[in-house]
Each structure stands twice: as C-alpha cells, then as structure tokens.
Protein backbone atom coordinates (compact mmCIF):
# COMPACT_ATOMS: atom_id res chain seq x y z
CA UNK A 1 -37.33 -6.86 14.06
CA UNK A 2 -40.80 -5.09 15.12
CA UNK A 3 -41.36 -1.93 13.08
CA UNK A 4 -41.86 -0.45 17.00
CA UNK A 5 -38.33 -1.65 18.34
CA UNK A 6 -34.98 0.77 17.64
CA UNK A 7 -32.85 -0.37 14.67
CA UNK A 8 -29.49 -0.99 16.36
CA UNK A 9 -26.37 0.55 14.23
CA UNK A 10 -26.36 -0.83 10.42
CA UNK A 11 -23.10 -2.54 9.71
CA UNK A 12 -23.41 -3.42 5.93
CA UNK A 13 -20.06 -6.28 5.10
CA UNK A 14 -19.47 -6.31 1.57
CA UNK A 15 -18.48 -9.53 0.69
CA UNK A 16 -17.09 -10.83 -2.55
CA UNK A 17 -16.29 -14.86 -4.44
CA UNK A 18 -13.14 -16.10 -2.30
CA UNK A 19 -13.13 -13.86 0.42
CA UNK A 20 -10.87 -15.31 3.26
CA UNK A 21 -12.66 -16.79 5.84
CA UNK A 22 -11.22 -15.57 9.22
CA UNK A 23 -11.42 -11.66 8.14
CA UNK A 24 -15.18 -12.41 7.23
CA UNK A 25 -15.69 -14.21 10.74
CA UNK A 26 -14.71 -11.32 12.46
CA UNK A 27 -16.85 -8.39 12.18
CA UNK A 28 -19.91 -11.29 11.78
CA UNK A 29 -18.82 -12.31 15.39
CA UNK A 30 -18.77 -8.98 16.64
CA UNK A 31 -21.56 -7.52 14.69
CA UNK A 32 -23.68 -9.93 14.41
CA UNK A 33 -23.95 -11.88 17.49
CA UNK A 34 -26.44 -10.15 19.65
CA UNK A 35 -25.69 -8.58 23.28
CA UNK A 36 -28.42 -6.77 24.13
CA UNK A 37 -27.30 -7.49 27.87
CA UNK A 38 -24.00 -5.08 27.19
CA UNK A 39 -26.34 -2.40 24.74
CA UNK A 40 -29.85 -2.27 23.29
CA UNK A 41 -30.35 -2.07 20.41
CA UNK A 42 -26.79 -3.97 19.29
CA UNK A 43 -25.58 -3.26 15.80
CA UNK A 44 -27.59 -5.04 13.07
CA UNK A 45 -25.44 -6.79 10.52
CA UNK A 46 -26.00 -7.25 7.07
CA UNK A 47 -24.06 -9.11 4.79
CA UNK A 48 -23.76 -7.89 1.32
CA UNK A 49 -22.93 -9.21 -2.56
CA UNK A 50 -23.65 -9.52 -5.94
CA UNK A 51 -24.50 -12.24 -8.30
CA UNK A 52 -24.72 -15.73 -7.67
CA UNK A 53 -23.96 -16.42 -3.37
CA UNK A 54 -20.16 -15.87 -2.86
CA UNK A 55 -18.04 -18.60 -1.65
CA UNK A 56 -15.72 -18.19 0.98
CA UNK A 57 -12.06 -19.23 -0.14
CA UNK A 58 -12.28 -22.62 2.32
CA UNK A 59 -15.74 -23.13 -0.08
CA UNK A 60 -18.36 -21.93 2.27
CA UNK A 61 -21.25 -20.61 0.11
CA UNK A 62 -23.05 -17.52 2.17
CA UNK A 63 -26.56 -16.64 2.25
CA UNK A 64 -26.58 -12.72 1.37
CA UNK A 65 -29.99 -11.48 0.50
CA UNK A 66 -28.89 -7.89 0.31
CA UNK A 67 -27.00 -6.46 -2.68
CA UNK A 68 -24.00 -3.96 -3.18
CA UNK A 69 -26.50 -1.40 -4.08
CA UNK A 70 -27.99 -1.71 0.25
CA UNK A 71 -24.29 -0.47 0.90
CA UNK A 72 -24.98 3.24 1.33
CA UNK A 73 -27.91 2.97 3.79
CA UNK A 74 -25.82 1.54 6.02
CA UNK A 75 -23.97 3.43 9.19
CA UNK A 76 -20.80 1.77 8.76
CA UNK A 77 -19.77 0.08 6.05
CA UNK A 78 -17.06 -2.93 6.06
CA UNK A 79 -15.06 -4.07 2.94
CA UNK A 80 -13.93 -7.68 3.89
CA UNK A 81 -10.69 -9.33 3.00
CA UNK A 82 -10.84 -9.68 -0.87
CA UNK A 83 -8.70 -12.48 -2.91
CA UNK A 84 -6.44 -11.60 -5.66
CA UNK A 85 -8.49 -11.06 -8.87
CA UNK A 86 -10.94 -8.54 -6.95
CA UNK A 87 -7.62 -6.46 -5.65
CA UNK A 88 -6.43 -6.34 -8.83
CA UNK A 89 -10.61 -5.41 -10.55
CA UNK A 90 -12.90 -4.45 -7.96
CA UNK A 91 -16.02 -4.63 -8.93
CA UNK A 92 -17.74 -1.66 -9.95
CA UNK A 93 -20.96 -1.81 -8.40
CA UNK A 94 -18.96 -2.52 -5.17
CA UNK A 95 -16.69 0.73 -6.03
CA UNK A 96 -19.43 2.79 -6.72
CA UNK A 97 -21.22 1.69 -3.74
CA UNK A 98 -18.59 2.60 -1.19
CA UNK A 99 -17.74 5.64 -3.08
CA UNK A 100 -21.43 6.70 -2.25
CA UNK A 101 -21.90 5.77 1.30
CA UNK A 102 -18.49 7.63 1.80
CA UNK A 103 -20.23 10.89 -0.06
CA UNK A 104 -23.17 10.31 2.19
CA UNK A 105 -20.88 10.58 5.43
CA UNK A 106 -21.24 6.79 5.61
CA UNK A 107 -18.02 5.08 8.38
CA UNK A 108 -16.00 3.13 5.67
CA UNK A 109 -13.83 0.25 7.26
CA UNK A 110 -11.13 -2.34 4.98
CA UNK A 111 -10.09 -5.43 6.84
CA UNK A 112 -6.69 -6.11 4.69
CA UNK A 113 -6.71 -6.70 0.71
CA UNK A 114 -10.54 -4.85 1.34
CA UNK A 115 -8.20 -1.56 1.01
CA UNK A 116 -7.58 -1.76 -2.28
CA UNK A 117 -11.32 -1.03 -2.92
CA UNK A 118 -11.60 2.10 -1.11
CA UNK A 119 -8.18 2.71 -2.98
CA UNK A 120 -10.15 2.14 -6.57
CA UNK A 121 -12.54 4.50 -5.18
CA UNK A 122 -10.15 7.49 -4.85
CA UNK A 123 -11.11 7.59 -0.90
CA UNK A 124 -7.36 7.33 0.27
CA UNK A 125 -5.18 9.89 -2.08
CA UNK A 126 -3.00 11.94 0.32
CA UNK A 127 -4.40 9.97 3.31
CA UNK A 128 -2.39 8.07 6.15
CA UNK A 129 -3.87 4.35 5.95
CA UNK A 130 -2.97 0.35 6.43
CA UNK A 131 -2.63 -3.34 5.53
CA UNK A 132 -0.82 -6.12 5.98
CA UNK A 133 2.49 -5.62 6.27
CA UNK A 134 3.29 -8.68 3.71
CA UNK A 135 1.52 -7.20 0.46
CA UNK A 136 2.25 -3.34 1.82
CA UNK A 137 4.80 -3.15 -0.86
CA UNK A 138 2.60 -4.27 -3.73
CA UNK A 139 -0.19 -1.75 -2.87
CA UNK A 140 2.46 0.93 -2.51
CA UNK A 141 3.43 0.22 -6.28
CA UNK A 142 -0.08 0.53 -7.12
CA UNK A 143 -1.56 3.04 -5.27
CA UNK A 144 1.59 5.39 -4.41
CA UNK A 145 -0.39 8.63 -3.68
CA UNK A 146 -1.85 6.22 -0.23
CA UNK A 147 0.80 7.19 2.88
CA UNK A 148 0.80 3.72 3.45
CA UNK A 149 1.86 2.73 7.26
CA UNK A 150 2.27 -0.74 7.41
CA UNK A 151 3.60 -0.57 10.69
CA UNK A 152 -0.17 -0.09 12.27
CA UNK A 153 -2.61 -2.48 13.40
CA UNK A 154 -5.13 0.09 12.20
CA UNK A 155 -5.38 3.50 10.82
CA UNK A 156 -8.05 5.47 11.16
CA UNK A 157 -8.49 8.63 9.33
CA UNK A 158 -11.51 10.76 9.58
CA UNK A 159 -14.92 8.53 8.58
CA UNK A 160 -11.69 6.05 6.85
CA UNK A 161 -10.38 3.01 9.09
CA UNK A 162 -8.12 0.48 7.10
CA UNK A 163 -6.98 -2.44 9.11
CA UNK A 164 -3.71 -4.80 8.81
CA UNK A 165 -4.37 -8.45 7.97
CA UNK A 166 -6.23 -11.50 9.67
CA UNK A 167 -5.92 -11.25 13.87
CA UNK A 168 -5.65 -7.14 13.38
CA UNK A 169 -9.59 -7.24 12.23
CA UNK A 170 -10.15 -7.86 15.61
CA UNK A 171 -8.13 -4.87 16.80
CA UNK A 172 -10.08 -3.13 14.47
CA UNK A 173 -13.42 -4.22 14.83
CA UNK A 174 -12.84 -3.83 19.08
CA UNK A 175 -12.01 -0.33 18.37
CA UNK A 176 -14.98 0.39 16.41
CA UNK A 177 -17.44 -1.04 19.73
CA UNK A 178 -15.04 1.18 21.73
CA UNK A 179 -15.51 3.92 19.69
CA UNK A 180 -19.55 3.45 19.35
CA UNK A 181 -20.12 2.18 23.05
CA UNK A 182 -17.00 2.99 25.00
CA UNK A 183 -13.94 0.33 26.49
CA UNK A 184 -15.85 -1.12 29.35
CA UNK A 185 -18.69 -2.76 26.69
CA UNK A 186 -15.32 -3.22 24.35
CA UNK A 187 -13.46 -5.09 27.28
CA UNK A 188 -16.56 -7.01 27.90
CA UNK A 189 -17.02 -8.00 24.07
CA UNK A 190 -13.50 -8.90 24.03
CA UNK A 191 -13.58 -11.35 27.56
CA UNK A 192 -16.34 -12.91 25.97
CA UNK A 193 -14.13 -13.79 22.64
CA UNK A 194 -11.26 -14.30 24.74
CA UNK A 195 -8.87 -12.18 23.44
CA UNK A 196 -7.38 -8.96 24.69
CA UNK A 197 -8.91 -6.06 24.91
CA UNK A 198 -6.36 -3.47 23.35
CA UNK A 199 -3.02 -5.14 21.84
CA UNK A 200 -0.12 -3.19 22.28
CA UNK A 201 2.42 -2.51 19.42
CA UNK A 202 2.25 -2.58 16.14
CA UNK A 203 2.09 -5.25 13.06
CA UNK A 204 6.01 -4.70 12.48
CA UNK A 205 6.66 -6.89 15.37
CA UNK A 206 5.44 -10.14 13.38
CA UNK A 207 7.23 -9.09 9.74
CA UNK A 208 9.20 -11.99 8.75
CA UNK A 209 12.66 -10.40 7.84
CA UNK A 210 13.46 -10.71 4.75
CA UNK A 211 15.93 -10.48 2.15
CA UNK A 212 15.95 -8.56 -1.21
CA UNK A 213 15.48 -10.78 -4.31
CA UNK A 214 18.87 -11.71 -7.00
CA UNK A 215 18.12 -11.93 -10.81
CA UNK A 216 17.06 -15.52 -10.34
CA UNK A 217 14.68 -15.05 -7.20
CA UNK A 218 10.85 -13.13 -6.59
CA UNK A 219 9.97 -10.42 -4.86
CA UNK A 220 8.01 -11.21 -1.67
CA UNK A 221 4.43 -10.75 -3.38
CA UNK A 222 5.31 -13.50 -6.11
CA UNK A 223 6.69 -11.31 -8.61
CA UNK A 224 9.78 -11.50 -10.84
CA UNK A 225 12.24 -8.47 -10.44
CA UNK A 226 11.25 -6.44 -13.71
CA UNK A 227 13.54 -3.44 -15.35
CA UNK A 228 14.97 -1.33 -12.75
CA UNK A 229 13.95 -3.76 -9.66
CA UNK A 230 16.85 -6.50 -11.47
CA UNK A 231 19.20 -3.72 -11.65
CA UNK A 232 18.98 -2.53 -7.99
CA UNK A 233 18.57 -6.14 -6.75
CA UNK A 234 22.60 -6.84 -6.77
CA UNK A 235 23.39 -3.36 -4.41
CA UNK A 236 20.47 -4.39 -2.32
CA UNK A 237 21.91 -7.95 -1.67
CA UNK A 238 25.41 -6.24 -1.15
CA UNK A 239 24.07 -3.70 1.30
CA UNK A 240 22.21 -6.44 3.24
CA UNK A 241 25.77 -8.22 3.65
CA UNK A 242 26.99 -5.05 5.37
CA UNK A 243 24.24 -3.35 7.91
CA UNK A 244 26.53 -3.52 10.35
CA UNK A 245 28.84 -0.59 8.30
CA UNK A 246 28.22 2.78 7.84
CA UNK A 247 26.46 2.87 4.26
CA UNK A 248 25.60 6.12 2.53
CA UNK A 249 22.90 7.04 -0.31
CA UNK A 250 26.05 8.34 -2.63
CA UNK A 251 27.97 4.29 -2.05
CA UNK A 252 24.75 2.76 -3.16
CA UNK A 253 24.30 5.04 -6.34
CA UNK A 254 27.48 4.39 -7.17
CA UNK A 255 27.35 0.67 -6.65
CA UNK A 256 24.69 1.15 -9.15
CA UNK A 257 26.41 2.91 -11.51
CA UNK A 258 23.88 5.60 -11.14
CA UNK A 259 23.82 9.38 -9.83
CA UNK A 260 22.27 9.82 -6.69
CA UNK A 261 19.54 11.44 -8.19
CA UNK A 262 18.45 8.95 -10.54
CA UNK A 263 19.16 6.38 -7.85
CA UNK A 264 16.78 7.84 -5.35
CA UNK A 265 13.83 8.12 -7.72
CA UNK A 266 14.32 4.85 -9.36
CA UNK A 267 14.64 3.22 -6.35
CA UNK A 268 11.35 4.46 -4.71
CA UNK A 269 9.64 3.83 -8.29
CA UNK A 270 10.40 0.07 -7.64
CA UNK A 271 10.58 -0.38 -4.01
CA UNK A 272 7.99 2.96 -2.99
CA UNK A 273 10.58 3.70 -0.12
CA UNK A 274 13.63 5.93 0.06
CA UNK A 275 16.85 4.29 0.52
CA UNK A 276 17.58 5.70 3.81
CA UNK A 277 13.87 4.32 4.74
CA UNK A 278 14.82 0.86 2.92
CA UNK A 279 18.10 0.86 4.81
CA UNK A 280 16.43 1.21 7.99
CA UNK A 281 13.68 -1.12 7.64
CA UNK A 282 16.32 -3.60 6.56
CA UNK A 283 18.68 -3.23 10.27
CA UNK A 284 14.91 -3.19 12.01
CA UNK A 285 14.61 -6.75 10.75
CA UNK A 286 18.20 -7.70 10.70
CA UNK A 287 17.71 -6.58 14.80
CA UNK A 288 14.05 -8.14 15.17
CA UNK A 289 16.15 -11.46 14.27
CA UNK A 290 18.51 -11.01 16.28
CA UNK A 291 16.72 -10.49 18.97
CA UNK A 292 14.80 -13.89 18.21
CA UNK A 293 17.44 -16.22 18.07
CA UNK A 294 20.35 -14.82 20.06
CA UNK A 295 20.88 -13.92 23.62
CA UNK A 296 23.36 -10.37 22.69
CA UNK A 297 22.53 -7.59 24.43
CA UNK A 298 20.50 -4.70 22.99
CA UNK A 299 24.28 -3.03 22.43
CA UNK A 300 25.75 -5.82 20.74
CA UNK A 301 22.66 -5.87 18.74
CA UNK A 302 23.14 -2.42 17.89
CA UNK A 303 26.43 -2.71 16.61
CA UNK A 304 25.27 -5.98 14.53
CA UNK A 305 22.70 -3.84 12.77
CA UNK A 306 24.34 -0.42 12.25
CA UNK A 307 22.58 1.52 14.53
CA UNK A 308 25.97 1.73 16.37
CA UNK A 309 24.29 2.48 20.05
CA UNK A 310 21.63 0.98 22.15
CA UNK A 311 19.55 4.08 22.20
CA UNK A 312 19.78 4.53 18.21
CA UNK A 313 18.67 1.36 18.03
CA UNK A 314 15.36 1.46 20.43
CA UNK A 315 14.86 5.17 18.69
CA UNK A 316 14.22 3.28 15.25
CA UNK A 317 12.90 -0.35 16.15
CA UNK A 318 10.09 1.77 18.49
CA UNK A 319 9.69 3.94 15.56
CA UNK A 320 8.73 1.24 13.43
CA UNK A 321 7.50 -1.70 15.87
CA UNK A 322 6.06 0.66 18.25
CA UNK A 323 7.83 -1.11 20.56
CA UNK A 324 10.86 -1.71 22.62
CA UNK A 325 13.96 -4.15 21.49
CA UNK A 326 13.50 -5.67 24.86
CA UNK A 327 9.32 -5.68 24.86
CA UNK A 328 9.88 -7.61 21.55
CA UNK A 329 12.07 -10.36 22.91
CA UNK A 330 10.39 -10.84 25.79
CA UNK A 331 7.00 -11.52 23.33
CA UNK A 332 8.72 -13.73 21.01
CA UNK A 333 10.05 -15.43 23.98
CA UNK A 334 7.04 -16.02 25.33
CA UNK A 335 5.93 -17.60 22.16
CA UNK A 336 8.78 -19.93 22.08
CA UNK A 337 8.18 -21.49 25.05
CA UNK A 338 4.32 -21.99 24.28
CA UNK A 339 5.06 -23.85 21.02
CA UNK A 340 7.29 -26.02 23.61
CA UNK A 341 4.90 -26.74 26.30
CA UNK A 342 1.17 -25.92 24.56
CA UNK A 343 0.47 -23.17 26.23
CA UNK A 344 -1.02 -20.02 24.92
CA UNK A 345 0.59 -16.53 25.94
CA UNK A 346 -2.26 -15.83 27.67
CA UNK A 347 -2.07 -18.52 30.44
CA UNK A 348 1.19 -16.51 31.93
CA UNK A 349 -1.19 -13.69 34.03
CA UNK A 350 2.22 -11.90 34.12
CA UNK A 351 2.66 -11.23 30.86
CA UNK A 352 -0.18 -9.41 27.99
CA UNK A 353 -0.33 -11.67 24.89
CA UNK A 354 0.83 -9.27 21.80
C-alpha cells in the first residue's frame, strides 16, 4: 500500500496449528478480499501466528509473516476456530496478546473453540457470550463464571463478540461490516457470497437432540460420566422417559437419593445447568423432534413434551430457538425436500433460508 493512501480498518486473525478450515475462510473472504467499489479504503487483513507456518486441519500450510506479538496494533482482532490441544493450552503469547489489544480498547472477536482464548484471558468473567451449541457444555464446566448462551448465533458484549460454530462466522463476520459500514454495504457483501444477509433465529434450531449418557455410554463431548455425572446419569435417563409428566426438582432428588439441596448444586457442578433449565432444554428437543418427523399439531406436541398447552410450548421453544414451533417445521421442512430434489433453500423465493 502507498505510504500516501488511507490504511483501511486492521483486522489482525490469529491463527494457530490445526485450525479448522471453513472458520479461517471466513473472515479471510470477508476481510480480505478487496471492495473498494462498496468502501475505500476496505479493511486490511492480516493473518497472524507463531512458530513454524500453521497448518490448517485439512493440511493447508499458511503463509503468515506477522506474529502474535502484531495482535494489539490491530483495530479488531479475530481469534479463529482453534483444535483441541490449543482449547485445552492456549498459547501464551496468543493470551497475552489478546489480553493487550483488549486493554488497549482493541474489538476482540472468537469464531467458536477461538472463545476459549479470550476465556484464558479473563476477558469473559460475568459476561453474556457464545459457541457452538455442541461443546457449550464442556466450556461451561470449564469456564463457569462465562453466562454462556448457546442459543445465539452471536453475542456481542461491549468491544467482546463470540460467535457459534462454522456457518455462524458468517453471521458474525456480516454483522461486524454492518456494524463498521452499515446493512446496505453488508447486504451487498453478502449477495456477492450468496448467502443471506441477516439469518433469523438462533443456533438452537440445528441442536441434535440428544439423550443423557448411562454408566456404559459418553457424554456428548467424548467424555466418560465421572463421580457425580454416573450417579445422576440413571434419574436423567428416567426423566427423559417421562417429559410428557409433570416432574418436580424434589422427585428427581429423591430418585437420587439426595436432598434437594445437594441435588441442585451437584447437578449444575456436572451438567452447569439447573434442573428446571435441564428439564426444559430436554422437552425443547424432545418437541424440536417432534416437530421433524411427525405431522401432530403444535398441541399434541405440547402434551408429548410436558409443556401441557400450545402457548407454553411456543413461550419456551421461542425462548430458546428464538423461534416459533411452526417457523421451525416449516425450515426443517424445507430442508427435507431439498435433500430430495437437490435444491438449496434458497431457490424457493418464498421462503428465507435459516
């Protein structure tokens, strides 16, 4: 760039070894492809790392000429997607890197598992924040002073934006261009990457239900059930045989052998929800099923899950899909009949692809 030009807005991506592919894509494609046509100067990306060149976890080595250390000077920083061994030991230059462009009033952004670096950072104590909804529970056992919502697409929390997994770093990354240029450059970004514009709903609307593990099974993040999690796994499995009753905190402790008080905190230690919450959750998915494969009404659906009435029901699934029972068949639906035929969701004009 001539030293005369205007630098365009710095997006530094910190990248580490085995960092999923699509997640990285995304804010490069956004970032980094020029469109001086929709805004000039357009941001300047910069891909960051240290050591040897990171591979990608498909085995694509990267070029990054700029180190952790460059992280600061830029005006919004991205944490990509990270693999397992960096959630579990983020690097420290990295940690201390975010930690100081966040001091310096810096826009910090995680796509996914690049949350539990800010998280390692102490950024997110007592804040509201994201991630997919498939390792939410895991990071919740680690990090249980986060007010983790992995109902969102995105969260964004002051100079903090944490994003759900894969397709959601394009909700995120959209909103960022919105946020720095306004929708109608936004919209335009988006036509050009065919994809909409502004999803509505949340991530809960894709959560595979899912049922608690026995003694024998794992826990959806690969673990075994350990201590108190093999102990509670029996009265979960017996209260997912009966959503469609009228359960009650005291049944479960009891069914446990516990008192209610030592029920309630042992179960959040191993779950990080309530039991009320888990019970909920638990007819949410039982319904989102439901709603897949069967043509019941949204009363009989109701009844199935232990909601008991229609408007119980859309009062909790909106709560925690963000949207309706009958928005959420009519998208899964959709998607049905495009693995059928080939098309995408997108070729019905009638109908916004979720």
């Amino acid at each position: 760039m001539n030293a005369a030009e205007p630098r365009g807005h710095l997006v530094a991506v910190a990248v580490t070894d085995g960092a999923p592919v699509f997640e990285l894509a995304v804010p490069c494609e956004v970032f980094g492809v020029v469109r001086r046509d929709l805004v000039d100067p357009w941001y300047e990306l910069r891909l960051c790392a240290d050591g040897p060149p990171p591979r990608t976890a498909a085995g694509f080595r990267l070029e990054t000429p700029h180190g952790f250390a460059e992280l600061p000077e830029a005006d919004t920083v991205v944490v990509a997607a990270c693999p397992r061994e960096v959630q579990l030991a983020p690097p420290e230059p990295l940690v201390a890197a975010v930690r100081e462009a966040y001091e310096r009033g810096r826009r910090i952004v995680s796509i996914c598992s690049g949350i539990h670096v800010l998280a390692a950072a102490g950024l997110l104590a007592g804040r509201r924040a994201t991630m997919h909804w498939m390792y939410a529970d895991d990071f919740a056992r680690r990090y249980p002073e986060v007010r983790l919502d992995p109902t969102a697409l995105y969260v964004e929390d002051g100079t903090l934006l944490t994003s759900a997994g894969t397709g959601a770093a394009i909700d995120t990354c959209l909103h960022l261009v919105r946020r720095d240029h306004g929708a109608a450059v936004a919209n335009e970004v988006a036509r050009r990457m065919v994809v909409p514009p502004h999803r509505e709903g949340g991530q809960s609307q894709y959560a595979k239900p899912v049922r608690p593990p026995g003694r024998a099974t794992r826990w959806p993040d690969g673990r075994e059930p350990q201590g108190w999690e093999r102990d509670l796994a029996p009265v979960l499995l017996w209260a997912q045989d009966r959503l469609d009753e009228q359960l009650s905190v005291p049944e479960l402790a009891r069914r446990a052998h516990m008192s209610e008080r030592t029920f309630a905190r042992r179960f959040r230690d191993a779950l990080g929800l309530t039991p009320l919450q888990w019970l909920v959750r638990q007819r949410v998915r039982l319904a989102q099923e439901l709603l897949e494969t069967t043509d019941d009404p949204v009363e009989s659906v109701a009844r199935h899950t232990g909601f008991g009435t229609a408007a119980n029901l859309r009062h909790h699934f909106g709560r925690l899909t963000t949207v309706s029972p009958q928005t959420y068949r009519r998208v899964f639906r959709l998607r049905a009949a495009a693995g059928r035929d080939g098309t995408e969701p997108g070729d019905n004009p009638g109908v916004r692809a979720a």
